[in-house]
N, C-alpha and C. Protein backbone atom coordinates (compact mmCIF):
# COMPACT_ATOMS: atom_id res chain seq x y z
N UNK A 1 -14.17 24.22 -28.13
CA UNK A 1 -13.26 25.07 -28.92
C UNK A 1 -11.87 25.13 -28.29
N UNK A 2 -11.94 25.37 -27.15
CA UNK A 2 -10.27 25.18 -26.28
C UNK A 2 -9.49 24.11 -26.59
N UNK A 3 -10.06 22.96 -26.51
CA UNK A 3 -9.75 21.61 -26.69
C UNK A 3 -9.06 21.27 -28.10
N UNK A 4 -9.77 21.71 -29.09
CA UNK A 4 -9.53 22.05 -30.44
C UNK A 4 -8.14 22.95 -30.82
N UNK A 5 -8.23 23.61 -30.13
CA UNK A 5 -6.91 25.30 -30.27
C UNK A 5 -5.65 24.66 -29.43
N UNK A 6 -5.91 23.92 -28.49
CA UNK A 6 -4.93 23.13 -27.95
C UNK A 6 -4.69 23.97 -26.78
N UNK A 7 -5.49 25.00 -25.73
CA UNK A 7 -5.47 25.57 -25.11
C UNK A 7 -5.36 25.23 -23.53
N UNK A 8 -6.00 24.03 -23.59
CA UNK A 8 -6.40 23.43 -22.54
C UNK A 8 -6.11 21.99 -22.35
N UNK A 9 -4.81 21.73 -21.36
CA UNK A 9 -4.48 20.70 -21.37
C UNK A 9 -5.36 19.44 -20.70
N UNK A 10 -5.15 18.31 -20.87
CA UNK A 10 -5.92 17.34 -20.67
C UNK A 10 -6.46 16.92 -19.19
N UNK A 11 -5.76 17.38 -18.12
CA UNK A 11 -5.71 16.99 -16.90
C UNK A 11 -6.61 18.15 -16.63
N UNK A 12 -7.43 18.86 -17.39
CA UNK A 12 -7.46 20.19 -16.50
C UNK A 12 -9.11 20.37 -16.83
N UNK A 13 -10.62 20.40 -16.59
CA UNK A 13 -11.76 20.46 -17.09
C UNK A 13 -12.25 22.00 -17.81
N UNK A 14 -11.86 22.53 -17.27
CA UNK A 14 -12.02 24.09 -17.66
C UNK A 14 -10.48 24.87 -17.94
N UNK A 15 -10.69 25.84 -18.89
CA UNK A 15 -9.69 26.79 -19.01
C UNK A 15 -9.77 28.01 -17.40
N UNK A 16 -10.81 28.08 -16.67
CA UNK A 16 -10.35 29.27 -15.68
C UNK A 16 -9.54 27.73 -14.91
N UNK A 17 -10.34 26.83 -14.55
CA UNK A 17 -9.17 25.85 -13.46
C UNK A 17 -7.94 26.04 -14.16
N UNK A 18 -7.67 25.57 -15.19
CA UNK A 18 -6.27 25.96 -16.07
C UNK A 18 -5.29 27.21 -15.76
N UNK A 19 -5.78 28.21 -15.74
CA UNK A 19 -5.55 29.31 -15.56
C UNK A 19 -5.18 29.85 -14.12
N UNK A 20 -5.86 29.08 -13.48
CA UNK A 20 -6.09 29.42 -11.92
C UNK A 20 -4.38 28.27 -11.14
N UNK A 21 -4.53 27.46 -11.67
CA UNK A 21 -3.33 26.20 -11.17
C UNK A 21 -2.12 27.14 -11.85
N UNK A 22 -1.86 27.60 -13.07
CA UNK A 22 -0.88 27.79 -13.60
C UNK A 22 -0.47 29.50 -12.75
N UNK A 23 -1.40 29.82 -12.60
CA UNK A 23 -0.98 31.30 -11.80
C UNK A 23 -0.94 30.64 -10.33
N UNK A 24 -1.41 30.04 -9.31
CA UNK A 24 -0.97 28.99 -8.31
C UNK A 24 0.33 29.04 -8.56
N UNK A 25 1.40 27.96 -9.58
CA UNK A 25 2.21 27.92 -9.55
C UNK A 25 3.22 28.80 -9.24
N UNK A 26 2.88 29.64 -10.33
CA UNK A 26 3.65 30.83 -10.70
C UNK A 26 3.83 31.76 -9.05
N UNK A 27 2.51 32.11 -8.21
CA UNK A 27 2.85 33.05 -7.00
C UNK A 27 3.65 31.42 -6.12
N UNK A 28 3.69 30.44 -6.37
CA UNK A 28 4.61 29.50 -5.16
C UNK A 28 6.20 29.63 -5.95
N UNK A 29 6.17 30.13 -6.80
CA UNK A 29 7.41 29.85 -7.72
C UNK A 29 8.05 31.27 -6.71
N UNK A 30 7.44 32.74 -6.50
CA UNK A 30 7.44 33.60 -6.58
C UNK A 30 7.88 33.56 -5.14
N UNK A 31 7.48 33.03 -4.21
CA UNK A 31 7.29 33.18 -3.06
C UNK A 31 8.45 31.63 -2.56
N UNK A 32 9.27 31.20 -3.18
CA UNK A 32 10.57 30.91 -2.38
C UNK A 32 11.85 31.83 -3.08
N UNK A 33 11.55 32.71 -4.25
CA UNK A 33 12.20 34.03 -4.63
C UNK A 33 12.26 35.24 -3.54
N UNK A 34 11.03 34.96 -2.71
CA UNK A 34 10.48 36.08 -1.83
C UNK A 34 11.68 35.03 -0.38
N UNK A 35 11.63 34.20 -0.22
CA UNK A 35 12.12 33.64 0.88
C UNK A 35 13.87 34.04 0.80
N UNK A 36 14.11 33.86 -0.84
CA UNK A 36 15.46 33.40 -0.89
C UNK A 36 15.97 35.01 -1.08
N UNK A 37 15.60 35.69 -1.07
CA UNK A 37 15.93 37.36 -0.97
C UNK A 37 15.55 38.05 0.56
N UNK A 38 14.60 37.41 0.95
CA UNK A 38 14.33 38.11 2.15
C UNK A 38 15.70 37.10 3.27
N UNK A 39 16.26 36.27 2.99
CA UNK A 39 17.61 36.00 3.74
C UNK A 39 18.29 36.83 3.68
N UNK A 40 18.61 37.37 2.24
CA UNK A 40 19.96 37.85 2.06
C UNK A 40 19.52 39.35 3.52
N UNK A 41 18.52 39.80 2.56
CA UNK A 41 17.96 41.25 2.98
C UNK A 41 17.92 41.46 4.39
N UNK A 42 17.82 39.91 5.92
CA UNK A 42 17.80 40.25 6.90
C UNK A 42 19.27 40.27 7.17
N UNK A 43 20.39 39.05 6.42
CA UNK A 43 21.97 39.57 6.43
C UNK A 43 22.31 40.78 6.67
N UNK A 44 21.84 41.52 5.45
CA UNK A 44 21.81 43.00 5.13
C UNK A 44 21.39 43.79 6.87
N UNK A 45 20.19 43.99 7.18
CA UNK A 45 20.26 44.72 8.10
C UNK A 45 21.05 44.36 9.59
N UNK A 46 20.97 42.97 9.98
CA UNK A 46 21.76 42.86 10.67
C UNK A 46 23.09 42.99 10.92
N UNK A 47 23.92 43.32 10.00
CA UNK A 47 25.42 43.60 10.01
C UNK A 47 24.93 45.32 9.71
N UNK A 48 24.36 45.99 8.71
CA UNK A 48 23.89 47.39 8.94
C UNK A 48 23.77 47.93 10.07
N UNK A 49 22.72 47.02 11.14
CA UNK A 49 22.33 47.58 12.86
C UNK A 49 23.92 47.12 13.37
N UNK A 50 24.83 46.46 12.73
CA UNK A 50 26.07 45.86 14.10
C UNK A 50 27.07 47.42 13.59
N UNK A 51 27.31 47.20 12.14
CA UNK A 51 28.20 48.61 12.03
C UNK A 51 27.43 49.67 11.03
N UNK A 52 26.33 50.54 11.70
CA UNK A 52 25.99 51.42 10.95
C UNK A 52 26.84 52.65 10.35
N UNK A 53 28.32 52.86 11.08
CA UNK A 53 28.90 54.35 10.41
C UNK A 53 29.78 53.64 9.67
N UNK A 54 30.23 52.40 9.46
CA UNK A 54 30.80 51.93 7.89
C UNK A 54 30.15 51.41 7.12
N UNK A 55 28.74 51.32 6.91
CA UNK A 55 27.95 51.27 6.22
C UNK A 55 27.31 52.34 5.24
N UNK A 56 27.44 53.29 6.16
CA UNK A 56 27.05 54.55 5.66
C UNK A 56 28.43 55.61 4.74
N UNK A 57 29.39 54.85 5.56
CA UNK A 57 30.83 55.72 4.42
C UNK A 57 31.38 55.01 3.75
N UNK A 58 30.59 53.69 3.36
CA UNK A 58 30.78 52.77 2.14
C UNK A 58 29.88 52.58 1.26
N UNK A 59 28.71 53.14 1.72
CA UNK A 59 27.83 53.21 0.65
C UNK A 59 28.30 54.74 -0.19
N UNK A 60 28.92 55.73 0.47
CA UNK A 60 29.40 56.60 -0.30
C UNK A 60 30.07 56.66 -1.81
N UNK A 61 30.75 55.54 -1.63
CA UNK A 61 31.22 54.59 -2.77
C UNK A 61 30.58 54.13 -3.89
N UNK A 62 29.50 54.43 -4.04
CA UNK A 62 28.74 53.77 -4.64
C UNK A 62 28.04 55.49 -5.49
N UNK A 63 27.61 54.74 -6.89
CA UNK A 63 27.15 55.75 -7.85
C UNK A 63 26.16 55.86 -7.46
N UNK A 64 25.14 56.90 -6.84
CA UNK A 64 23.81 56.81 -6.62
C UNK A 64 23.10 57.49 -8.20
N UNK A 65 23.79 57.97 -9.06
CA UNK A 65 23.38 58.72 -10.11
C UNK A 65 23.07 57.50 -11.12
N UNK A 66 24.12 56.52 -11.32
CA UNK A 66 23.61 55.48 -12.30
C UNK A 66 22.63 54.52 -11.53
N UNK A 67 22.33 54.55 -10.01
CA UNK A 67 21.49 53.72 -9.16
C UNK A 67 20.34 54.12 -9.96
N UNK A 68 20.26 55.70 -9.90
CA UNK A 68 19.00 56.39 -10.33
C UNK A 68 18.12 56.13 -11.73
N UNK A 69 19.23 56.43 -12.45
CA UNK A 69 19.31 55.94 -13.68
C UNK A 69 18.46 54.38 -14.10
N UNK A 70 19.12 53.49 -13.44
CA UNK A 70 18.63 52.40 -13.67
C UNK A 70 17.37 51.77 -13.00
N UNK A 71 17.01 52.79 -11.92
CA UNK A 71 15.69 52.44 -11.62
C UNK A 71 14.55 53.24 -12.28
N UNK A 72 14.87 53.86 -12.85
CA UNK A 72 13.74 54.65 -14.23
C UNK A 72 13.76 53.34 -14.74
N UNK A 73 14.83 52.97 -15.27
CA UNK A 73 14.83 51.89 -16.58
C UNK A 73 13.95 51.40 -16.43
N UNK A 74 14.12 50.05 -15.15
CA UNK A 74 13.71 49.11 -14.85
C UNK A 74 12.28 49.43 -14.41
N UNK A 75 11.65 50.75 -14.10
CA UNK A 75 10.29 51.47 -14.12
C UNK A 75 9.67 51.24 -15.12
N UNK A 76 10.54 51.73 -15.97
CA UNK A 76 9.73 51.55 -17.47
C UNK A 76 9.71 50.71 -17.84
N UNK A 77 10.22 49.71 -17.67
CA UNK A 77 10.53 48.45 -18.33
C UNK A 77 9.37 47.53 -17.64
N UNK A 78 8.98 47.52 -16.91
CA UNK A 78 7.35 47.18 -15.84
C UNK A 78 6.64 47.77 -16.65
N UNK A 79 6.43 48.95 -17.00
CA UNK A 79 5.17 49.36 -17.94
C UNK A 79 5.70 48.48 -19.27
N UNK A 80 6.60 48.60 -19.72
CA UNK A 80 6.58 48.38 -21.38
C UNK A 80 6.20 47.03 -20.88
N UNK A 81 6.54 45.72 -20.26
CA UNK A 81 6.02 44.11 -20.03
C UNK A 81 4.19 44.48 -19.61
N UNK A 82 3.58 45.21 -18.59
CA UNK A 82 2.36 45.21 -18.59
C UNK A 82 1.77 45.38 -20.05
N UNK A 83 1.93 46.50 -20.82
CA UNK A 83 1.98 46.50 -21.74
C UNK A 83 1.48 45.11 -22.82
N UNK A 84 2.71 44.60 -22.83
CA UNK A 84 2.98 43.64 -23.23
C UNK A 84 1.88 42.73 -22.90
N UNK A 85 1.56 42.40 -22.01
CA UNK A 85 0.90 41.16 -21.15
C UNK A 85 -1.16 41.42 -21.81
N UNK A 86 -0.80 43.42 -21.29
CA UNK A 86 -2.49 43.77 -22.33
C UNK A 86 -2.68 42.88 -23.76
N UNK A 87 -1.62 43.28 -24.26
CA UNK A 87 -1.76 43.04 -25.51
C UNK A 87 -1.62 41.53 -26.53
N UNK A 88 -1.31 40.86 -25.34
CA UNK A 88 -1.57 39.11 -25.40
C UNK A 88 -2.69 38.81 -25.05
N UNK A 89 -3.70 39.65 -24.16
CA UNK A 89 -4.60 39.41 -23.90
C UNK A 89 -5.57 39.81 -24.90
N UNK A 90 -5.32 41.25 -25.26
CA UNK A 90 -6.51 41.11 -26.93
C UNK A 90 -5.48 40.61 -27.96
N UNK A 91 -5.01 39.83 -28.16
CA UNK A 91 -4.40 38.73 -29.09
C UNK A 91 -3.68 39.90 -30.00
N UNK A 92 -3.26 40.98 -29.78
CA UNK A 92 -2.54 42.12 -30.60
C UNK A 92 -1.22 41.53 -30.95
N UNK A 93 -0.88 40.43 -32.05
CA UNK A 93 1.08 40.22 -31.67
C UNK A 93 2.05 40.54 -32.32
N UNK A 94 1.49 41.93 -32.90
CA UNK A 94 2.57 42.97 -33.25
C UNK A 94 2.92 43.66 -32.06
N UNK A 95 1.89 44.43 -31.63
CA UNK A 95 2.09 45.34 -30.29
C UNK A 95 2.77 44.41 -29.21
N UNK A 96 2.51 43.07 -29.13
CA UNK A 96 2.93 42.47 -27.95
C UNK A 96 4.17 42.16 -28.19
N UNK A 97 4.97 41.79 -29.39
CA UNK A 97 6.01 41.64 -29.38
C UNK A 97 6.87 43.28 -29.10
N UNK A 98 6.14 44.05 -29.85
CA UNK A 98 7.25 45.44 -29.67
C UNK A 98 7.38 45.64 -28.50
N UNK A 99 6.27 45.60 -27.27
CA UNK A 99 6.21 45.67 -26.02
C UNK A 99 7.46 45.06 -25.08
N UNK A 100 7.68 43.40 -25.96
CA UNK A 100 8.86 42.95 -25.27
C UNK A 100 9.84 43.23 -25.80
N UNK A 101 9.77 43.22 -26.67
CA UNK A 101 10.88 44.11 -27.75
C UNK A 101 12.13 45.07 -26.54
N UNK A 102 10.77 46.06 -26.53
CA UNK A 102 11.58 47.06 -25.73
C UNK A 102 11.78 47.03 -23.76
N UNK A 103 10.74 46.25 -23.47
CA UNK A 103 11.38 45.57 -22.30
C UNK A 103 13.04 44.86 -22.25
N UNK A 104 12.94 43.66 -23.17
CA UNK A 104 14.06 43.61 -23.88
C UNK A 104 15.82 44.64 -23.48
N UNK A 105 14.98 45.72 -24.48
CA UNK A 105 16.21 46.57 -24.47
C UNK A 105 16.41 47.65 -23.46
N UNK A 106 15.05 47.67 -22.69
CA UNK A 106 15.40 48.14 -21.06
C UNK A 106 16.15 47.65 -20.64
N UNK A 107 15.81 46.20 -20.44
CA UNK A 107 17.03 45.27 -19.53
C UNK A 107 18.25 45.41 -19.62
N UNK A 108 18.64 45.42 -21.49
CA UNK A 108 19.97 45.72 -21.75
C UNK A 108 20.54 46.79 -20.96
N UNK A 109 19.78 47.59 -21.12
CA UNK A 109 20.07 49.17 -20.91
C UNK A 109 20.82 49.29 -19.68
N UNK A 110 19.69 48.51 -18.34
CA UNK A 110 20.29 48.17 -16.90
C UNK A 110 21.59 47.52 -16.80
N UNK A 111 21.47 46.42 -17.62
CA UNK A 111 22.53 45.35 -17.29
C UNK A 111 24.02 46.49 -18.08
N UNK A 112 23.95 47.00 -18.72
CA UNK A 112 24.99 47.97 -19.30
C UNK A 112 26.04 48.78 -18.20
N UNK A 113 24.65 49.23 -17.64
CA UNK A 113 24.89 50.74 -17.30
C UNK A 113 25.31 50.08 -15.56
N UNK A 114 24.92 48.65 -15.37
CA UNK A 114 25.48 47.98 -14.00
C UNK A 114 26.78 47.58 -14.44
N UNK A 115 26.86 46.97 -15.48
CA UNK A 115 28.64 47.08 -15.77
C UNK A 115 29.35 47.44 -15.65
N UNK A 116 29.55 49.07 -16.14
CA UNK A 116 30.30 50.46 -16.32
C UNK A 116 30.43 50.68 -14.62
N UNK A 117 29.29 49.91 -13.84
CA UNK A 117 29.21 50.89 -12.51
C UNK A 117 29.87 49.65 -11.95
N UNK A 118 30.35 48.55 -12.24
CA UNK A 118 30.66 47.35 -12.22
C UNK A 118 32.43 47.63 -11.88
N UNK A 119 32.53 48.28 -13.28
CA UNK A 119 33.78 47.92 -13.76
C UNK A 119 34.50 49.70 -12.90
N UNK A 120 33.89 50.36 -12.68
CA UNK A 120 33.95 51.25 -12.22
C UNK A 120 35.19 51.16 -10.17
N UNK A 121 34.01 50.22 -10.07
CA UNK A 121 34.16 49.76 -8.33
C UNK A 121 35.55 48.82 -8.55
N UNK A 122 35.51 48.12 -9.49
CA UNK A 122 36.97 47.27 -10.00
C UNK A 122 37.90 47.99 -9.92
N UNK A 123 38.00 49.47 -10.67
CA UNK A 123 38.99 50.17 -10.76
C UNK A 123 39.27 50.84 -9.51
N UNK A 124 38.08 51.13 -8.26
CA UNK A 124 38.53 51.51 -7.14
C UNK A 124 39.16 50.68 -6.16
N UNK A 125 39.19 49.70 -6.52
CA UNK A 125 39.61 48.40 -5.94
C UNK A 125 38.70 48.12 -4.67
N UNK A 126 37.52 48.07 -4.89
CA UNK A 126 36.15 47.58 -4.50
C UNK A 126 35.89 46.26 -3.73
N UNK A 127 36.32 45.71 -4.41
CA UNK A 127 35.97 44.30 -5.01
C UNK A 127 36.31 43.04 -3.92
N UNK A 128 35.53 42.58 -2.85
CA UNK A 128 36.21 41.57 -2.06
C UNK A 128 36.48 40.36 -2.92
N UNK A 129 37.34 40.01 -2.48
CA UNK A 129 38.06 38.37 -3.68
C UNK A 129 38.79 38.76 -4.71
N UNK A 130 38.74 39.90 -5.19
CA UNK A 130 39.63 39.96 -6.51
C UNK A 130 40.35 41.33 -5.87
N UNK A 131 39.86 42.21 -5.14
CA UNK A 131 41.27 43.37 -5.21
C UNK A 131 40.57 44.34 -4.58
N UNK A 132 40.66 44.17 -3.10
CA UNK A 132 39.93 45.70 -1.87
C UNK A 132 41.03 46.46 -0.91
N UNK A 133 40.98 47.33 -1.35
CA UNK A 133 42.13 48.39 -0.74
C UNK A 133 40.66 49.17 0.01
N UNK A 134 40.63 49.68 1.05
CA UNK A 134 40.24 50.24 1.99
C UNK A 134 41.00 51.35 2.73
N UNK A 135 41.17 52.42 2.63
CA UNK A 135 41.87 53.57 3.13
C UNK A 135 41.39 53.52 4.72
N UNK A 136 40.13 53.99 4.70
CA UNK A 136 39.95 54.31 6.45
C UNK A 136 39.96 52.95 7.09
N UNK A 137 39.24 53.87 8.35
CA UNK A 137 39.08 52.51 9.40
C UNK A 137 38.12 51.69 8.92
N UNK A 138 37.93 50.44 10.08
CA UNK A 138 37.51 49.24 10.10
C UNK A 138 37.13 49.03 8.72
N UNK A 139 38.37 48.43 8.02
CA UNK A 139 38.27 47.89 6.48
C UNK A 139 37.32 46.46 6.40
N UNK A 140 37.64 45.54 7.45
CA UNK A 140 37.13 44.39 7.56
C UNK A 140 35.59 44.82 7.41
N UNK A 141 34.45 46.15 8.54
CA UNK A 141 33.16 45.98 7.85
C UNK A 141 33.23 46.62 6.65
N UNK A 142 34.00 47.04 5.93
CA UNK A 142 33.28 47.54 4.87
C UNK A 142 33.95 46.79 3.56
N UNK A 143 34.33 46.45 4.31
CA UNK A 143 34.74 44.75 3.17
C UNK A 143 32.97 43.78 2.87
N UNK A 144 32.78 43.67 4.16
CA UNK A 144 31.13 42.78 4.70
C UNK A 144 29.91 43.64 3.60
N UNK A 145 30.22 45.64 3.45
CA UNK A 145 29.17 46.04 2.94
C UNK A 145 29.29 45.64 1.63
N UNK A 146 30.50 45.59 1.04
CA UNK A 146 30.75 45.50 -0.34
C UNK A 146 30.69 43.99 -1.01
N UNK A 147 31.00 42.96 0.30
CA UNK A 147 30.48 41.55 -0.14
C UNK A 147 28.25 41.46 -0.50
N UNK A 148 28.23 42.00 0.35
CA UNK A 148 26.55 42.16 0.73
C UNK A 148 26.29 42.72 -0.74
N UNK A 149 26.36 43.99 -1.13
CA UNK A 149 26.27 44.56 -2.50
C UNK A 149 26.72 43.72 -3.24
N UNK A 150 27.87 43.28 -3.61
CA UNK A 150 27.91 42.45 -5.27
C UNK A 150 27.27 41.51 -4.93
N UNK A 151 27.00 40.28 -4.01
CA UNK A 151 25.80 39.46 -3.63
C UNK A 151 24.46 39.42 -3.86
N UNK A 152 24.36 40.27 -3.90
CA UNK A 152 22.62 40.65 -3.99
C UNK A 152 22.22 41.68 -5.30
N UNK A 153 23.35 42.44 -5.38
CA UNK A 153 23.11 43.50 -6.56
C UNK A 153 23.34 41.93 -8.12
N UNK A 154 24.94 41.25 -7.71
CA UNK A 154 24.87 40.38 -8.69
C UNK A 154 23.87 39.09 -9.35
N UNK A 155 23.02 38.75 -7.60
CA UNK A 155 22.19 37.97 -7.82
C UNK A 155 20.46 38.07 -8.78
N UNK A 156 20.68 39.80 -8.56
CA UNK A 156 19.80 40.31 -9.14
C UNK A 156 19.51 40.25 -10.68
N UNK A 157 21.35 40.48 -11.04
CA UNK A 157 21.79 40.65 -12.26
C UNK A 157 21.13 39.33 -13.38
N UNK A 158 21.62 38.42 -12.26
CA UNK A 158 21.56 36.62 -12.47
C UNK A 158 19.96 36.67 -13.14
N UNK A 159 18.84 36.82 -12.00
CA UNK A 159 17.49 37.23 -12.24
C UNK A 159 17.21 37.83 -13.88
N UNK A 160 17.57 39.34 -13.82
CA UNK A 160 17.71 40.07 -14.68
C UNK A 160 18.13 39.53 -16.26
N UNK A 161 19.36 38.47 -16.52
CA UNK A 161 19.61 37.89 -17.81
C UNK A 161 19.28 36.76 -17.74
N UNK A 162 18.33 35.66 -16.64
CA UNK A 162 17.47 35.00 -16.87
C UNK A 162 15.95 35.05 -17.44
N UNK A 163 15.58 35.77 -16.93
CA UNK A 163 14.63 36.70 -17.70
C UNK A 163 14.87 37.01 -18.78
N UNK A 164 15.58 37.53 -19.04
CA UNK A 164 15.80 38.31 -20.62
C UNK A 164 16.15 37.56 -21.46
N UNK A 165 16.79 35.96 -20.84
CA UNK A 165 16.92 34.86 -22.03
C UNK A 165 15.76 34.07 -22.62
N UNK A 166 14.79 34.68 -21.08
CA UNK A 166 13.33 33.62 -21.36
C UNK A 166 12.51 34.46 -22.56
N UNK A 167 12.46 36.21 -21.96
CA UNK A 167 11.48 37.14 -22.65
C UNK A 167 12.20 36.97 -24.73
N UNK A 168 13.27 36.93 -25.04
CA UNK A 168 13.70 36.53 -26.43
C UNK A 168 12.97 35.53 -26.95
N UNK A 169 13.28 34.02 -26.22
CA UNK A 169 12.51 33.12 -26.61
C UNK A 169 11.21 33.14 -26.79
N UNK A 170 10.01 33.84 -25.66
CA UNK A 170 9.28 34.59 -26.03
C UNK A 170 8.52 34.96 -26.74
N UNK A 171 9.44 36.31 -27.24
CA UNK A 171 9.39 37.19 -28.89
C UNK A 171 9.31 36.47 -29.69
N UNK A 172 10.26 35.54 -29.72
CA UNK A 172 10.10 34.06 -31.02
C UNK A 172 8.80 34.19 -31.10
N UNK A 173 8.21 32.89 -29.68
CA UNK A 173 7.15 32.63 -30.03
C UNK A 173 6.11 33.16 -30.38
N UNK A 174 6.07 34.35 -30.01
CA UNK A 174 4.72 35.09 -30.24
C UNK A 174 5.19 35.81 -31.14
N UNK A 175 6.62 35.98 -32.11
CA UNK A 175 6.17 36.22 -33.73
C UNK A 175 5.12 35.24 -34.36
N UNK A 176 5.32 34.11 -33.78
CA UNK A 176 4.62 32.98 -34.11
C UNK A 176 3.53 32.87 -34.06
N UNK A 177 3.24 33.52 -33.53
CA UNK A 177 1.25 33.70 -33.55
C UNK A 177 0.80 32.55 -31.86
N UNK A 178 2.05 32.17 -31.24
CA UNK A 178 1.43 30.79 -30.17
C UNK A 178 0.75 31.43 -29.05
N UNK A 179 0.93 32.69 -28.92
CA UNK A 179 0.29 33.16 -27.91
C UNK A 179 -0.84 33.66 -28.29
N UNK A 180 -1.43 33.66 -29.60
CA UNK A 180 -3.02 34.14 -29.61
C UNK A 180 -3.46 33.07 -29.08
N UNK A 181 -3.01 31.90 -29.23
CA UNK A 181 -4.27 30.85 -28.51
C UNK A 181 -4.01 30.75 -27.06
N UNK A 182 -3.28 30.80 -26.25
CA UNK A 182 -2.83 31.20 -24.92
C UNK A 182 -2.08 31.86 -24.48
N UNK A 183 -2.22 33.34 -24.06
CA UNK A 183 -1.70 34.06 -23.28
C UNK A 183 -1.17 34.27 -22.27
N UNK A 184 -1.65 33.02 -21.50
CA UNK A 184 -1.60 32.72 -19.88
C UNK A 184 0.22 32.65 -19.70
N UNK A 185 1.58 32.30 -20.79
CA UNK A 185 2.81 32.31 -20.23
C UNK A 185 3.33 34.01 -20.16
N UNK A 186 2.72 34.65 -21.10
CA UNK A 186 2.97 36.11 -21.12
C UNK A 186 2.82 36.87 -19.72
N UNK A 187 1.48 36.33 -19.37
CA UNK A 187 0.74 36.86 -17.96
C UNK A 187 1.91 36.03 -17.09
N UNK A 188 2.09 34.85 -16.94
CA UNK A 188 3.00 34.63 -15.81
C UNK A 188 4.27 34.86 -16.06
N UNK A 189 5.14 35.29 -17.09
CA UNK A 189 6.00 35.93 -17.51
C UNK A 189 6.31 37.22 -16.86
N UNK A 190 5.26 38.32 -16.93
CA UNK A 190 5.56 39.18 -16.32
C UNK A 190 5.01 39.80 -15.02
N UNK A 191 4.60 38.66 -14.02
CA UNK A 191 4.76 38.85 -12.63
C UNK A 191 6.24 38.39 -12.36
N UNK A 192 7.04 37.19 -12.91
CA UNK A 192 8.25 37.16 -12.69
C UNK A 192 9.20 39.20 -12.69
N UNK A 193 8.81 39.37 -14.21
CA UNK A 193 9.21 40.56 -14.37
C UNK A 193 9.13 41.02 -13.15
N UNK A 194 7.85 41.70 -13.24
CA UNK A 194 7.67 42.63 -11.92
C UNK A 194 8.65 41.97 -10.66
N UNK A 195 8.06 40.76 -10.51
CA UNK A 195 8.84 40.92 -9.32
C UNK A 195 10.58 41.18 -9.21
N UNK A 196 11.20 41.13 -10.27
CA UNK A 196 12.66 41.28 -10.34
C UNK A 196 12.75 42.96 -10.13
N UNK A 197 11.68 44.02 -10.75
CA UNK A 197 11.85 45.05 -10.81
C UNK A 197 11.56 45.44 -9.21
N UNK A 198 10.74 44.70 -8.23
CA UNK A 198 10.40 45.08 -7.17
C UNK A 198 11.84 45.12 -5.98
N UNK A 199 12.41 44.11 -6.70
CA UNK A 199 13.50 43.74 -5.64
C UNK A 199 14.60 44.89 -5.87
N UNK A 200 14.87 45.16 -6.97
CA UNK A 200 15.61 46.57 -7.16
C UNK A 200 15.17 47.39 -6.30
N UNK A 201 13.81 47.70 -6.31
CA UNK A 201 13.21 49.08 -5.73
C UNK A 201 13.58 49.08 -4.50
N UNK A 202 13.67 47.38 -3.62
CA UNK A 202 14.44 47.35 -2.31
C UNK A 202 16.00 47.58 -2.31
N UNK A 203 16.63 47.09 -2.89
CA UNK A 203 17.76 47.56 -3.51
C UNK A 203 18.47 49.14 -3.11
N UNK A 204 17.61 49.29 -4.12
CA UNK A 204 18.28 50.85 -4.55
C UNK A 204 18.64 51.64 -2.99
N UNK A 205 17.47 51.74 -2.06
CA UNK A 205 17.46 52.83 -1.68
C UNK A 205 18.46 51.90 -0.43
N UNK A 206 18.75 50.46 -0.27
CA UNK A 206 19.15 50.09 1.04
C UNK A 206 20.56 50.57 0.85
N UNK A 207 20.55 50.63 -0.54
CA UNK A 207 22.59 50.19 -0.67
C UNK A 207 23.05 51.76 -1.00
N UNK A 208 22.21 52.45 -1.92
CA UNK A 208 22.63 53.62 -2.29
C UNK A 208 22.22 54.78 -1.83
N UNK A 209 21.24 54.57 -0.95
CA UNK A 209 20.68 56.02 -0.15
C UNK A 209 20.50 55.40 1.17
N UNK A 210 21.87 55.11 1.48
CA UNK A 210 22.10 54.95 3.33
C UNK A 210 21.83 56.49 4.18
């Protein structure tokens, strides 16, 4: 019957081996994401341990209220994709699309509300490369904190509307009915998710609750 539904590609004898290689992939996919963030992140503390008191009166700078804000989002937005992922699994693809639907418009929601907080730091003249005025002392580290933040906050961003170009395409498909016969891209779909939402959660508290 797999064979028939087109479920199960040819190289593969069983749908769990199928299943099992394609989630394989997916945690090695996951885990040079895990490598290529955990660089930035030891950057991060090592210039943190070299100048911790301009670290700490440059993170002042920073909105911790829309930080807050957007890590609800991106909270919920992990449930609404689990969600999602249930409901590919009992072949539901009304519910599964609304699920991404509104994952979807979580994301928006983040990527919005990082803009405003974006365009915000622009106007304080924030911004290393385009325009940093620094009042107190040692401007040079807190030039380093504010390169570190749009780096990693932007790379996130990058993550964030890659995802959200994949989860649309998606929605397509599974208006389409392609995911009742395999579910398995939904499921590896949103461990990507998750993991983008995990890296925020490191995020939040390094940059905005110094």
């Amino acid at each position: 019957m797999a064979n028939s539904q087109g479920a199960l590609a040819h190289h593969f004898e069983t749908l769990a081996q199928q299943r099992e290689a394609n989630m394989l992939g997916m945690w090695a996919f996951l885990a040079t994401e895990v490598l290529f963030f955990g660089g930035l992140f030891t950057v991060y503390f090592v210039f943190r341990a070299t100048y911790p008191a301009t670290f700490n009166e440059a993170s002042l700078h920073l909105d911790p209220l829309r930080g807050t804000i957007n890590t609800v989002i991106l909270l919920t937005s992990s449930l609404t994709m689990a969600l999602a992922v249930h409901a590919s699994e009992l072949r539901n693809r009304q519910r599964m699309v609304l699920m991404m639907g509104a994952t979807l418009v979580l994301g928006l929601a983040f990527l919005g509300i990082k803009a405003t907080e974006y365009y915000t730091e622009y106007q304080d003249q924030l911004v290393p490369g385009l325009i940093f005025v620094w009042e107190g002392a040692d401007a040079l580290q807190a030039r380093i904190f504010f390169s570190i933040y749009f780096i990693m906050t932007g790379l996130h961003a990058v993550h964030m509307i890659i995802g959200m170009t994949v989860l649309l395409v998606m929605m397509i498909f599974g208006q389409r009915g392609i995911y009742e016969v395999d579910p398995m891209p939904v499921e590896r779909f949103g461990l990507y998710w998750h993991f983008v939402d995990i890296i925020w959660i490191f995020l939040f508290p390094l940059l905005y609750l110094i």
